[in-house]
C-alpha atoms as a PDB file:
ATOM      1  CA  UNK A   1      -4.203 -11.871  19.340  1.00  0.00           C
ATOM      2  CA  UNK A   2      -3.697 -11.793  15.147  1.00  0.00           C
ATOM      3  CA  UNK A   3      -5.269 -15.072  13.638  1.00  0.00           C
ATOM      4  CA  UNK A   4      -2.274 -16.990  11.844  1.00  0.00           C
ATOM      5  CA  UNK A   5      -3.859 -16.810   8.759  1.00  0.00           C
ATOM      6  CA  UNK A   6      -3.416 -12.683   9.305  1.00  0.00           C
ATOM      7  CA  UNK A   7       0.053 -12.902  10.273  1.00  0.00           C
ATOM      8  CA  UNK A   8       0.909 -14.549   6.810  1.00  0.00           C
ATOM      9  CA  UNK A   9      -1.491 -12.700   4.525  1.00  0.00           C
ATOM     10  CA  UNK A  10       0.688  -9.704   6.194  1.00  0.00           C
ATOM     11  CA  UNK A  11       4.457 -11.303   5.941  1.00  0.00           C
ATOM     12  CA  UNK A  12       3.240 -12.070   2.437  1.00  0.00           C
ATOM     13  CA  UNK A  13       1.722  -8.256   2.195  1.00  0.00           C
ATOM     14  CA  UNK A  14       5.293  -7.286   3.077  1.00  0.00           C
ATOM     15  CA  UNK A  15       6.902  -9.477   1.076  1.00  0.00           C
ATOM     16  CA  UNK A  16       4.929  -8.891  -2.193  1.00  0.00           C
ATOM     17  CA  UNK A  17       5.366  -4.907  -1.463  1.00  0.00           C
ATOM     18  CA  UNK A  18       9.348  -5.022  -0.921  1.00  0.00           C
ATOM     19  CA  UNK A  19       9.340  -7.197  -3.949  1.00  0.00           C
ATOM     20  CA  UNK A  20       7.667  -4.643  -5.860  1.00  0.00           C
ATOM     21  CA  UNK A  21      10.233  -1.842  -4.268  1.00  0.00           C
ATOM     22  CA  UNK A  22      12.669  -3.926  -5.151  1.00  0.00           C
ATOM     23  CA  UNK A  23      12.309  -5.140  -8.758  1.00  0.00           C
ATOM     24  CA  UNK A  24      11.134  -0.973  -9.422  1.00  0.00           C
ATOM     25  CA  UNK A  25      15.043  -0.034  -7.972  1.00  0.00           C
ATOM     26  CA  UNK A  26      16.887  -2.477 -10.304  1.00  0.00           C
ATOM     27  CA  UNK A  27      14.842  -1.775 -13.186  1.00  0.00           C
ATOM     28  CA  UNK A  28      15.552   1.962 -12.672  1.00  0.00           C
ATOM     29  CA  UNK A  29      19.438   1.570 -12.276  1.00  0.00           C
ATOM     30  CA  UNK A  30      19.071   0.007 -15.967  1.00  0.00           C
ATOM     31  CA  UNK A  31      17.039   1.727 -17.659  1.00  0.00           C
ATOM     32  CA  UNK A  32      14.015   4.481 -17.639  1.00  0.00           C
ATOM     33  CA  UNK A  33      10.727   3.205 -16.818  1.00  0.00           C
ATOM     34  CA  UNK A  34       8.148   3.098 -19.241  1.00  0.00           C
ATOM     35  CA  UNK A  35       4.249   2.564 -18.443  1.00  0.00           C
ATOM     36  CA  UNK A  36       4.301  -1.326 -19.374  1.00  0.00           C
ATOM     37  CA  UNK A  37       6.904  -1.904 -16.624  1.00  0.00           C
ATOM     38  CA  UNK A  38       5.088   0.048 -14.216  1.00  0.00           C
ATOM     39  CA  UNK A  39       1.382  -1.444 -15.194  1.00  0.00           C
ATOM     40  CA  UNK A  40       1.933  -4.823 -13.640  1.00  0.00           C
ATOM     41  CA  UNK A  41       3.430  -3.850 -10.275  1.00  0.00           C
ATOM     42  CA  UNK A  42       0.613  -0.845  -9.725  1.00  0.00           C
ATOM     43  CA  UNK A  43      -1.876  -3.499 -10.087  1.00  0.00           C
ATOM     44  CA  UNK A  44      -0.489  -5.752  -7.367  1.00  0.00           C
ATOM     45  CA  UNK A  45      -0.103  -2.982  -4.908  1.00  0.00           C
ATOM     46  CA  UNK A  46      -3.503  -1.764  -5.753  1.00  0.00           C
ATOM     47  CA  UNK A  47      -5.023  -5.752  -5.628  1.00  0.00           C
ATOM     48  CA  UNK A  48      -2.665  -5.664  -2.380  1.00  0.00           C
ATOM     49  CA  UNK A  49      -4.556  -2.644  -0.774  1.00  0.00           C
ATOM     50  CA  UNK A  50      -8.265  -3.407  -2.777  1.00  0.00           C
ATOM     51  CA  UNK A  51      -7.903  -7.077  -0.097  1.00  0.00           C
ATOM     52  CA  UNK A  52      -7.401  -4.770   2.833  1.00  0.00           C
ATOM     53  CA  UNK A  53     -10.640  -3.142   2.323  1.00  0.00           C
ATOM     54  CA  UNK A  54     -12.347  -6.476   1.331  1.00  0.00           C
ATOM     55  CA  UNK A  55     -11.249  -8.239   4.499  1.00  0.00           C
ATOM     56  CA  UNK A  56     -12.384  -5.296   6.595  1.00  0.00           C
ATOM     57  CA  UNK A  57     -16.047  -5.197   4.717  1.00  0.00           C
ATOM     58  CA  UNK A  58     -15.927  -9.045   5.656  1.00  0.00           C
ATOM     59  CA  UNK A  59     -15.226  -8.544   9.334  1.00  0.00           C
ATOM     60  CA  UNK A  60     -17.371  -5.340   9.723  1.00  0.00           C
ATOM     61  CA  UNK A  61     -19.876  -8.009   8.336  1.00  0.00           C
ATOM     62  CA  UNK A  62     -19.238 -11.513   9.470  1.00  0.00           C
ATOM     63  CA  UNK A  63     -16.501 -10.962  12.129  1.00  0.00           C
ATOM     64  CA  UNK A  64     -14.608 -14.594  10.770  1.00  0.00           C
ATOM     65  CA  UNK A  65     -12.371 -16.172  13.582  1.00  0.00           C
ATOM     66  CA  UNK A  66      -9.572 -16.315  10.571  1.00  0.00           C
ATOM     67  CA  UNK A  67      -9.327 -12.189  10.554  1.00  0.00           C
ATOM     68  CA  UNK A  68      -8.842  -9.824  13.890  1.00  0.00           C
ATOM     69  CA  UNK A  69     -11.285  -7.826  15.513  1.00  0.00           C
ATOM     70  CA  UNK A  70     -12.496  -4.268  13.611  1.00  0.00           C
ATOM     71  CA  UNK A  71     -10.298  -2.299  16.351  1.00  0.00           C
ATOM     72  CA  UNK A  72      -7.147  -4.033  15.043  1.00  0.00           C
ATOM     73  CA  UNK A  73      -8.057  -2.860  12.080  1.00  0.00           C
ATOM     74  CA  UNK A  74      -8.022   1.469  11.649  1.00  0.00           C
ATOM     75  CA  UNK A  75      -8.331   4.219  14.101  1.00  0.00           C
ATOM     76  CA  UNK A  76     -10.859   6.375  12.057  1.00  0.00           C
ATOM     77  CA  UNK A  77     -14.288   5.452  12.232  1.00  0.00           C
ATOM     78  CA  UNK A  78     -15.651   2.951   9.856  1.00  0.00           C
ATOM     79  CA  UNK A  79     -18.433   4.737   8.456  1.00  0.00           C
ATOM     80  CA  UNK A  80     -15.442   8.150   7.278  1.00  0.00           C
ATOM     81  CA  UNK A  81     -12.696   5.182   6.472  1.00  0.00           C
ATOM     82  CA  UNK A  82     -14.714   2.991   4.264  1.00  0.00           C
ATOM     83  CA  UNK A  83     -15.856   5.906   1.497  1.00  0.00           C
ATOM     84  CA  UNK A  84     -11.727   6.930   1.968  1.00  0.00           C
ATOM     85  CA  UNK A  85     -10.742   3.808   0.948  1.00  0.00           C
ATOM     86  CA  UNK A  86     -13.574   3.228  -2.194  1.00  0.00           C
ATOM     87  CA  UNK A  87     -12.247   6.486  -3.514  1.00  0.00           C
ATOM     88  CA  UNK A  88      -8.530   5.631  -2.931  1.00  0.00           C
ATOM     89  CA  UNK A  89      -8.983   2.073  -5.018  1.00  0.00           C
ATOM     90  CA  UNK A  90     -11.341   4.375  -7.327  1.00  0.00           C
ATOM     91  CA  UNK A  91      -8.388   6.622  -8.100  1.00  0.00           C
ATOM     92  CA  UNK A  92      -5.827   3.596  -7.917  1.00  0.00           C
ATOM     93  CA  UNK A  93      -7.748   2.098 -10.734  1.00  0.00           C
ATOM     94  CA  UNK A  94      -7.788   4.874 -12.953  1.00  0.00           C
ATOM     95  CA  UNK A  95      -4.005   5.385 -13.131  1.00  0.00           C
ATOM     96  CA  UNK A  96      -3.122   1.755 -13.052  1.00  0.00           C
ATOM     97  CA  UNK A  97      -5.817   1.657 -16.099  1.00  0.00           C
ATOM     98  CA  UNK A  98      -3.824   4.030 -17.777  1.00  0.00           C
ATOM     99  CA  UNK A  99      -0.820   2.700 -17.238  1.00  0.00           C
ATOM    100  CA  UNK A 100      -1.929  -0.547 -19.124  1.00  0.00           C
ATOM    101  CA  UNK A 101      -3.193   1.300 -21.770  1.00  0.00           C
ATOM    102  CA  UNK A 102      -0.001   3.806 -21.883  1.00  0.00           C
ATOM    103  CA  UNK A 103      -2.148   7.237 -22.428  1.00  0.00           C
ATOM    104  CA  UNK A 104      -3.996   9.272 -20.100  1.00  0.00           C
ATOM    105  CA  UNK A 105      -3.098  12.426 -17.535  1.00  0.00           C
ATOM    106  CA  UNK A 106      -1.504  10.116 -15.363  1.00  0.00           C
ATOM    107  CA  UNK A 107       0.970   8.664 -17.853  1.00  0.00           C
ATOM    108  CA  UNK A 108       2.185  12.130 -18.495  1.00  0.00           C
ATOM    109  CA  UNK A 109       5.152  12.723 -17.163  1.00  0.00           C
ATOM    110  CA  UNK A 110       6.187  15.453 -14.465  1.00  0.00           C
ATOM    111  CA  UNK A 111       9.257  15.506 -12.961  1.00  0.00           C
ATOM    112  CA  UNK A 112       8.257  17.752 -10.081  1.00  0.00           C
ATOM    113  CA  UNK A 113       5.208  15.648  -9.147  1.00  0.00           C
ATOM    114  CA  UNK A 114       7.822  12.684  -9.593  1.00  0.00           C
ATOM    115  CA  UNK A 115      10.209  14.179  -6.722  1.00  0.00           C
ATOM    116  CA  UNK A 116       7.163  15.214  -4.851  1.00  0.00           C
ATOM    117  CA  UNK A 117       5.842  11.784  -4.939  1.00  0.00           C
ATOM    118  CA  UNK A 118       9.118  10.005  -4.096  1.00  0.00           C
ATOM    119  CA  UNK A 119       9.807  12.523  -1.433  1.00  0.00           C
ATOM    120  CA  UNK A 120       6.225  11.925   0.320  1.00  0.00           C
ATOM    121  CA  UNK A 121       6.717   8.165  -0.487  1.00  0.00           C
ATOM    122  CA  UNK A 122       9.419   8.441   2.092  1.00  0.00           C
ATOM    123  CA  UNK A 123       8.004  10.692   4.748  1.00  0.00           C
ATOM    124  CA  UNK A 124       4.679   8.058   4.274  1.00  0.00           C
ATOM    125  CA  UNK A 125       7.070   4.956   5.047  1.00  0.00           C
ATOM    126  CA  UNK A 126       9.412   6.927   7.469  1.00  0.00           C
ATOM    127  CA  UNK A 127       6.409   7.810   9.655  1.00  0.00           C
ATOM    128  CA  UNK A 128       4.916   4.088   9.279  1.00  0.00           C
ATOM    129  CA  UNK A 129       8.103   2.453  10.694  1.00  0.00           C
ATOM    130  CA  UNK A 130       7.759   4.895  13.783  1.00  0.00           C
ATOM    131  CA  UNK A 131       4.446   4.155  14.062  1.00  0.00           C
ATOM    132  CA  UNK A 132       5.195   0.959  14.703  1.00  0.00           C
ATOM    133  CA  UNK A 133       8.070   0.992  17.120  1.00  0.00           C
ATOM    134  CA  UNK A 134       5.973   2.935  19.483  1.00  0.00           C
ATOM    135  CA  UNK A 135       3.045   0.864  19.216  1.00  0.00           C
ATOM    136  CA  UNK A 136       5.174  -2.307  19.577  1.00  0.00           C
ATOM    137  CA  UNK A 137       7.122  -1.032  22.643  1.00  0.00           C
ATOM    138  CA  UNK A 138       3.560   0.666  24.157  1.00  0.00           C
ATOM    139  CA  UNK A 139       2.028  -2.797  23.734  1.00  0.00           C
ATOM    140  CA  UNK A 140       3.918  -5.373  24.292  1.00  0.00           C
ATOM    141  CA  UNK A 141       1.569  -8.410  24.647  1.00  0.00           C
ATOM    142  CA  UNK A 142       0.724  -7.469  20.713  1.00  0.00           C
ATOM    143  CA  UNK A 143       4.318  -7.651  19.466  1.00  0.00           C
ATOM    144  CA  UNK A 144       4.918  -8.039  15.805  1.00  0.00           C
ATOM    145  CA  UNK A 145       1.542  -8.072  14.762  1.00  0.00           C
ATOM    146  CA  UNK A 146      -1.265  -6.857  17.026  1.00  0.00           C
ATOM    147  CA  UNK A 147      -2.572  -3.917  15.442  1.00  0.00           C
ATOM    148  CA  UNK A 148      -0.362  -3.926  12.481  1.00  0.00           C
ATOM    149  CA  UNK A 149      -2.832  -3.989   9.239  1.00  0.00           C
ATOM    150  CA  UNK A 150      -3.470  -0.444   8.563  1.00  0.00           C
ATOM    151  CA  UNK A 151       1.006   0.068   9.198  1.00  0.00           C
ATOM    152  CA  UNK A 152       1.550  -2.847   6.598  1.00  0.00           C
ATOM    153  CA  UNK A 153      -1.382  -1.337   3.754  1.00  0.00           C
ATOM    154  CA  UNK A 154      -0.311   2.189   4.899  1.00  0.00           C
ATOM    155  CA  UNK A 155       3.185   0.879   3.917  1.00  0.00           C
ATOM    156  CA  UNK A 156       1.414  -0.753   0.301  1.00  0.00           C
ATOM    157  CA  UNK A 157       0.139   2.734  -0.574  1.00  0.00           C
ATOM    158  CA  UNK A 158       3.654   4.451   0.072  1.00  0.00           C
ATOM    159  CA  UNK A 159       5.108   1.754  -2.142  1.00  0.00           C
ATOM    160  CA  UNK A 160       2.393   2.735  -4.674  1.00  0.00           C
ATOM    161  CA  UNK A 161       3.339   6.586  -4.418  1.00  0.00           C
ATOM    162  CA  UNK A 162       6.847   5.314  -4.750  1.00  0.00           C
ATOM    163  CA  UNK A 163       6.622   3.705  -8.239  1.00  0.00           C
ATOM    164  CA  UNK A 164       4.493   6.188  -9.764  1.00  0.00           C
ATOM    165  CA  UNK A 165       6.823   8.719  -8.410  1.00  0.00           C
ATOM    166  CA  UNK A 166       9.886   6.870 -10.005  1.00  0.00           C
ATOM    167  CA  UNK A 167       8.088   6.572 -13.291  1.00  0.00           C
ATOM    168  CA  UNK A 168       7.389  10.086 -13.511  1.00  0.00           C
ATOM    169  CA  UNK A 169      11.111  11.054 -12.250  1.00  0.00           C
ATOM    170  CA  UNK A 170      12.480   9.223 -15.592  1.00  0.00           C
ATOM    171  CA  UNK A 171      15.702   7.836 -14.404  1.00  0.00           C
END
C-alpha cells in the first residue's frame, strides 16, 4: 500500500510536470523560446526528479513509514540504478546551468536534435502510459498508485526531453 504522503508528493509530481508541459505549449504558440524561459521550468523538472533519488537514498537508508518499500520503487538493482541516476541529475545540471547562464553546447541550437528529442519525448511518455495500464490491470489491489514512482519520474524526465527538445526546435 502507497503511504498518503506518496500519493500526493506524486499527484503533485504530476501536476507540477503537466504544468510545466503546459505553460512550455502556450509559450511556444506565441513566441520562440529563448534560454531564460526554458531555465526556470528545467530546474523544476530536474528538482522534481533530483527528490526521486533523494527519497529513494532515504528509504534504501531509513525505510520511513511516510515513503513505500524499495521494491515499489525501480526494477533495476539499486547498486546499477543509483550511479544512473547521479549521472542523469549530473548531466541535468549542466544544461539547466547553461540555460541560466544562456551560453554553453547545450544552448546551441539544433533543429534535428530538437525533433529527435521531441520525437523520443513522446515514445518515452507513450510507453510510460502503457506501462501503467498493464501494471494497473495485472495488479489490481495496487490501483492508482502501487508501484507508480519510477512511471510518474520516468514521465518527469520525458517532460524534461520535451522542453529542451522544443527549445532547440525554435517554434
Amino acid at each position: 500500500m502507497t503511504p498518503r504522503p506518496t500519493k500526493v508528493a506524486l499527484v503533485a509530481t504530476l501536476a507540477l510536470s503537466a504544468g510545466a508541459f503546459g505553460s512550455l505549449v502556450a509559450a511556444q504558440r506565441d513566441r520562440t523560446l529563448d534560454a531564460a524561459d526554458l531555465s526556470p521550468v528545467l530546474w523544476l523538472l530536474t528538482a522534481l526528479f533530483a527528490a526521486r533519488v533523494a527519497g529513494q537514498v532515504l528509504v534504501a537508508l531509513r525505510s520511513p513509514s511516510w515513503l513505500p518499500p524499495m521494491h515499489d520503487w525501480n526494477l533495476v538493482a539499486y547498486r546499477v540504478l543509483l550511479p544512473v541516476q547521479v549521472a542523469i541529475l549530473a548531466v541535468m545540471t549542466w544544461i539547466d546551468a547553461s540555460f541560466s547562464a544562456s551560453r554553453g553546447p547545450p544552448v546551441d541550437r539544433s533543429e534535428a536534435l530538437g525533433w529527435a528529442l521531441i520525437a523520443f519525448s513522446a515514445v518515452y511518455a507513450g510507453s510510460m502510459a502503457v506501462r501503467y495500464v498493464v501494471r494497473m490491470r495485472r495488479r489490481r489491489a495496487a490501483r492508482w498508485f502501487g508501484g507508480t514512482i519510477p512511471i510518474v519520474f520516468h514521465l518527469v524526465l520525458a517532460t524534461y526531453l520535451y522542453a529542451l527538445g522544443s527549445f532547440h526546435v525554435g517554434s
